[in-house]
N, C-alpha and C. Protein backbone atom coordinates (compact mmCIF):
# COMPACT_ATOMS: atom_id res chain seq x y z
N UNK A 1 283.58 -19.89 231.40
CA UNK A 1 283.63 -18.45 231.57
C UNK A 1 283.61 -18.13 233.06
N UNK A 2 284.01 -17.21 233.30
CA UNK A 2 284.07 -16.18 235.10
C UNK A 2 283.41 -15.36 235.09
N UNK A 3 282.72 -15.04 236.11
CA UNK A 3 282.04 -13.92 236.23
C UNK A 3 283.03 -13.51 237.80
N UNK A 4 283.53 -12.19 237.70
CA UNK A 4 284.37 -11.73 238.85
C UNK A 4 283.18 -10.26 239.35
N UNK A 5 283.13 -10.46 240.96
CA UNK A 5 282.07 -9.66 241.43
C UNK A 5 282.72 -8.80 242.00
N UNK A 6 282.52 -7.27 241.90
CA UNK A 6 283.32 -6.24 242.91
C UNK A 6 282.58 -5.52 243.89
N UNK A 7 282.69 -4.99 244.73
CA UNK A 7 282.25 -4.42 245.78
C UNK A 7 281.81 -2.85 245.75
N UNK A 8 281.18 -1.87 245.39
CA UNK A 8 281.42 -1.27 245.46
C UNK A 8 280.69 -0.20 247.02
N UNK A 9 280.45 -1.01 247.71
CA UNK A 9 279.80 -0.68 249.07
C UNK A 9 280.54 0.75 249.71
N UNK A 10 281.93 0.95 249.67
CA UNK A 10 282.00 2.27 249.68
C UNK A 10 282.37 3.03 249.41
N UNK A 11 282.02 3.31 247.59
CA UNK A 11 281.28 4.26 247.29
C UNK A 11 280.08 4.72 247.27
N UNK A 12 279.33 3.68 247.50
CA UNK A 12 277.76 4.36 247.77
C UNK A 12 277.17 4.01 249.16
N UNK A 13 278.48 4.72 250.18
CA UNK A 13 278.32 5.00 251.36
C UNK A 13 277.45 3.43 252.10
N UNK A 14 278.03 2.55 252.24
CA UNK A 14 277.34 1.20 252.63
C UNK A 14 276.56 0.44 251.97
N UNK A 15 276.03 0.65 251.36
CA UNK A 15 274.91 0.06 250.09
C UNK A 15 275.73 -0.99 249.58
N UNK A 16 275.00 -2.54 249.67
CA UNK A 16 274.94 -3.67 249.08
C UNK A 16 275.26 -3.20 247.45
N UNK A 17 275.96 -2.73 246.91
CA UNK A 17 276.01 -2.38 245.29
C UNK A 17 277.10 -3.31 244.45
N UNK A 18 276.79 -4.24 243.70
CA UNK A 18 277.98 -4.87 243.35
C UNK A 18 278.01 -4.50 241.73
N UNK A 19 278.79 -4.57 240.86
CA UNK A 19 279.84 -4.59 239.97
C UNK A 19 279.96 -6.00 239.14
N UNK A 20 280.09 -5.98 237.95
CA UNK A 20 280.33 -8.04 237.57
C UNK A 20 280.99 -7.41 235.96
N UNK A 21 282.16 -8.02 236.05
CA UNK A 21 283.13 -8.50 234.92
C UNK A 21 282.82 -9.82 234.62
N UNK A 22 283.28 -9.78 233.24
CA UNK A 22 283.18 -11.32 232.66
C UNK A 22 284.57 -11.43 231.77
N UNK A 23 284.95 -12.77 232.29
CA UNK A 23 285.92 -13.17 231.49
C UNK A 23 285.60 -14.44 230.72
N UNK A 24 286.74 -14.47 229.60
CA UNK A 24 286.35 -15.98 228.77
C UNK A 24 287.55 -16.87 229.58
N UNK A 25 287.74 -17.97 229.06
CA UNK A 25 288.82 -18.93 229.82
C UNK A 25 289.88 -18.58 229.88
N UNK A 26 290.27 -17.79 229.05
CA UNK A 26 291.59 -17.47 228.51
C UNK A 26 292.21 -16.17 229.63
N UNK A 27 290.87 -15.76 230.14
CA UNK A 27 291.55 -14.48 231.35
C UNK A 27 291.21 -13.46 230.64
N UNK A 28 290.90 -13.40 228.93
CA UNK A 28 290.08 -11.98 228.57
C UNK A 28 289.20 -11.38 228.67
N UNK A 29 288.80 -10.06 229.10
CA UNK A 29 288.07 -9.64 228.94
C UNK A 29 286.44 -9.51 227.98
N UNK A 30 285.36 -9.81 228.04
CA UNK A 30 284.72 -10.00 227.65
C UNK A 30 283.95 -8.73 226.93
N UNK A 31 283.80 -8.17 226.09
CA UNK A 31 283.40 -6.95 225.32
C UNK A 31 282.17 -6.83 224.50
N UNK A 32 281.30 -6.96 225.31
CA UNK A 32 279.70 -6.90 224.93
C UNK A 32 279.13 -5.26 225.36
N UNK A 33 278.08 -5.11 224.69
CA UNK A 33 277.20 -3.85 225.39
C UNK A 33 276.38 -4.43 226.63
N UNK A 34 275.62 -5.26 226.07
CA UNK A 34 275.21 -5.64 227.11
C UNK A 34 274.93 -7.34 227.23
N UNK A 35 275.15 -7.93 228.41
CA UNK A 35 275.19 -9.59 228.65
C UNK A 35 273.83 -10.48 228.96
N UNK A 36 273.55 -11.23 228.26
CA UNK A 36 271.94 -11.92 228.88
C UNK A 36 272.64 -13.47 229.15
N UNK A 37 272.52 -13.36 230.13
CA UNK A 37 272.69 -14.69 231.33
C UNK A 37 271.24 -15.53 231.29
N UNK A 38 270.89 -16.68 230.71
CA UNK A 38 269.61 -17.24 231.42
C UNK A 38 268.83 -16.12 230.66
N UNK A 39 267.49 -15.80 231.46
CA UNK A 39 266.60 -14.33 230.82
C UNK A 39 267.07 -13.38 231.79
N UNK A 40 268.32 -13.37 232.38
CA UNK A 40 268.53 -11.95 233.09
C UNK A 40 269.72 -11.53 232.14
N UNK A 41 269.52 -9.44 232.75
CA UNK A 41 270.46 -8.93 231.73
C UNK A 41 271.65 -8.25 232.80
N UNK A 42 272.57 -8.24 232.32
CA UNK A 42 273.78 -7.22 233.00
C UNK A 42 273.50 -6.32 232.24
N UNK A 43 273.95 -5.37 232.14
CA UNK A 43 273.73 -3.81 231.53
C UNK A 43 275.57 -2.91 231.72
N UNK A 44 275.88 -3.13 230.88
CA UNK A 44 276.93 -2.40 230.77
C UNK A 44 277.24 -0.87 231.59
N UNK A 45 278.42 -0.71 231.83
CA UNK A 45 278.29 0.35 232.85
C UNK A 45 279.51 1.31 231.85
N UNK A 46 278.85 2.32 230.89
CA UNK A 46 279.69 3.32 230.08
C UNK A 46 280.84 3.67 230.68
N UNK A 47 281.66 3.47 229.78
CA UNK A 47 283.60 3.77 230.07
C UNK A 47 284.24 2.91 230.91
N UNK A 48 283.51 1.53 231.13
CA UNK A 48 284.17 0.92 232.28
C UNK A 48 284.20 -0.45 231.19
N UNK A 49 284.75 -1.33 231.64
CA UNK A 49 284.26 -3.12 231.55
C UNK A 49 283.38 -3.69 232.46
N UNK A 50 282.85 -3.11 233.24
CA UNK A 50 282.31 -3.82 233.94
C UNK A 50 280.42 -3.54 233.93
N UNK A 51 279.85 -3.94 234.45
CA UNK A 51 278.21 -4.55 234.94
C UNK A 51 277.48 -4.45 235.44
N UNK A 52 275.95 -4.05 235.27
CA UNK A 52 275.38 -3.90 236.79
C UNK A 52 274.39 -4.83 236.16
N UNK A 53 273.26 -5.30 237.48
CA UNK A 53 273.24 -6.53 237.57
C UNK A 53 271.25 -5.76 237.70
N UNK A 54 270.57 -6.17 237.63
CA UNK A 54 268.95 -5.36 237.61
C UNK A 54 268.06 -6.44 238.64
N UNK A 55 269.03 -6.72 239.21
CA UNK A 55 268.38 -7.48 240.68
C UNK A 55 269.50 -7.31 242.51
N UNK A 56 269.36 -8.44 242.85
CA UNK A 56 269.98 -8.60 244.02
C UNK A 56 271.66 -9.00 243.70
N UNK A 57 272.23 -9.06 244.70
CA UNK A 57 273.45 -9.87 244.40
C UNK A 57 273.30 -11.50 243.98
N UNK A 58 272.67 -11.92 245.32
CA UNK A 58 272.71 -13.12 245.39
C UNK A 58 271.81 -13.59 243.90
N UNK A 59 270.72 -13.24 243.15
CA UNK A 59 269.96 -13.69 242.41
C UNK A 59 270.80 -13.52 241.13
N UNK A 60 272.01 -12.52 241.26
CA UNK A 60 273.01 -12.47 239.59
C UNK A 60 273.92 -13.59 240.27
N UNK A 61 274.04 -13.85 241.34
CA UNK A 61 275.29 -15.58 241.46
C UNK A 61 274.42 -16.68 241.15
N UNK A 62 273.06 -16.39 241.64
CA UNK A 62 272.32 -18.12 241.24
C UNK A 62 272.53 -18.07 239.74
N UNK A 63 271.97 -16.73 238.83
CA UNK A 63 271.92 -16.90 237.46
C UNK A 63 273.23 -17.19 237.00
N UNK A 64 274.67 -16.94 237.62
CA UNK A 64 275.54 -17.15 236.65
C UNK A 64 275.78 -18.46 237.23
N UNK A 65 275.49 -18.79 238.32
CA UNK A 65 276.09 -20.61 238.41
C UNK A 65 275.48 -21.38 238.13
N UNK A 66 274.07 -21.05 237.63
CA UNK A 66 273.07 -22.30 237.10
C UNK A 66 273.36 -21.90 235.43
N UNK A 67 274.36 -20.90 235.24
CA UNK A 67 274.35 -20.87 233.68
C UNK A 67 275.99 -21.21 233.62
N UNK A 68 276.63 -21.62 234.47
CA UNK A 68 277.98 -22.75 234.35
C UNK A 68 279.03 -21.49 234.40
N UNK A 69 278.92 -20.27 235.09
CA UNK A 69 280.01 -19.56 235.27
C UNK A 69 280.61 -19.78 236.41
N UNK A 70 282.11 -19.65 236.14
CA UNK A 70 282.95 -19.59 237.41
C UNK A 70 282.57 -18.50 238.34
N UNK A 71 282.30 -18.18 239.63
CA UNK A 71 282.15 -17.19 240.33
C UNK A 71 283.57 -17.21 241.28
N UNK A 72 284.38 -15.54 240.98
CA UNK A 72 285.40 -14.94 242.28
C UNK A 72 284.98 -13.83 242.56
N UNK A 73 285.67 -13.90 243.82
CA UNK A 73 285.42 -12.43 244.32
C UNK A 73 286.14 -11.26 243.60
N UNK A 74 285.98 -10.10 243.52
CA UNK A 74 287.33 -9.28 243.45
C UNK A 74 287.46 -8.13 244.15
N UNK A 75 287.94 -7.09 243.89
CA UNK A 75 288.32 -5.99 244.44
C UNK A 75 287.70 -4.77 245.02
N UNK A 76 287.48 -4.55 245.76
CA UNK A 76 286.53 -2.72 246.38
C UNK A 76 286.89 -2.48 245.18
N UNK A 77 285.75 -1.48 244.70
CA UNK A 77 286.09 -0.84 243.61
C UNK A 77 285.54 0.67 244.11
């Protein structure tokens, strides 16, 4: 699986704020309410596909690479 991280630093005017999609191998989209990685949770972000993360950046990349996800970057959002 991928976990793809987005940026969203400006929209909330500079703020460290990131974003996390999940895909399966296949490049689909992943369609949960909400994701438990390890004992951490992503939390779905209403009308979107995408994630917010209830810690740091760096502490949602340790959890998804010690739980065998691909990590990319992706897009300003």
């Amino acid at each position: 699986m991928t976990a793809v991280y987005h940026s969203r630093k400006k929209f909330y005017n500079g703020i460290d704020i990131y974003w996390y999609e999940f895909l399966f191998d296949d490049g689909t989209n992943m369609k949960c309410i909400d994701i438990t990685v390890g004992y951490r949770h992503f939390l779905k972000v209403p009308t979107t596909k995408y994630y917010e993360f209830g810690g740091t950046h760096e502490d949602a990349i340790k959890v998804l690479t010690e739980n065998g996800f691909s990590i990319v970057e992706g897009c300003e959002l």
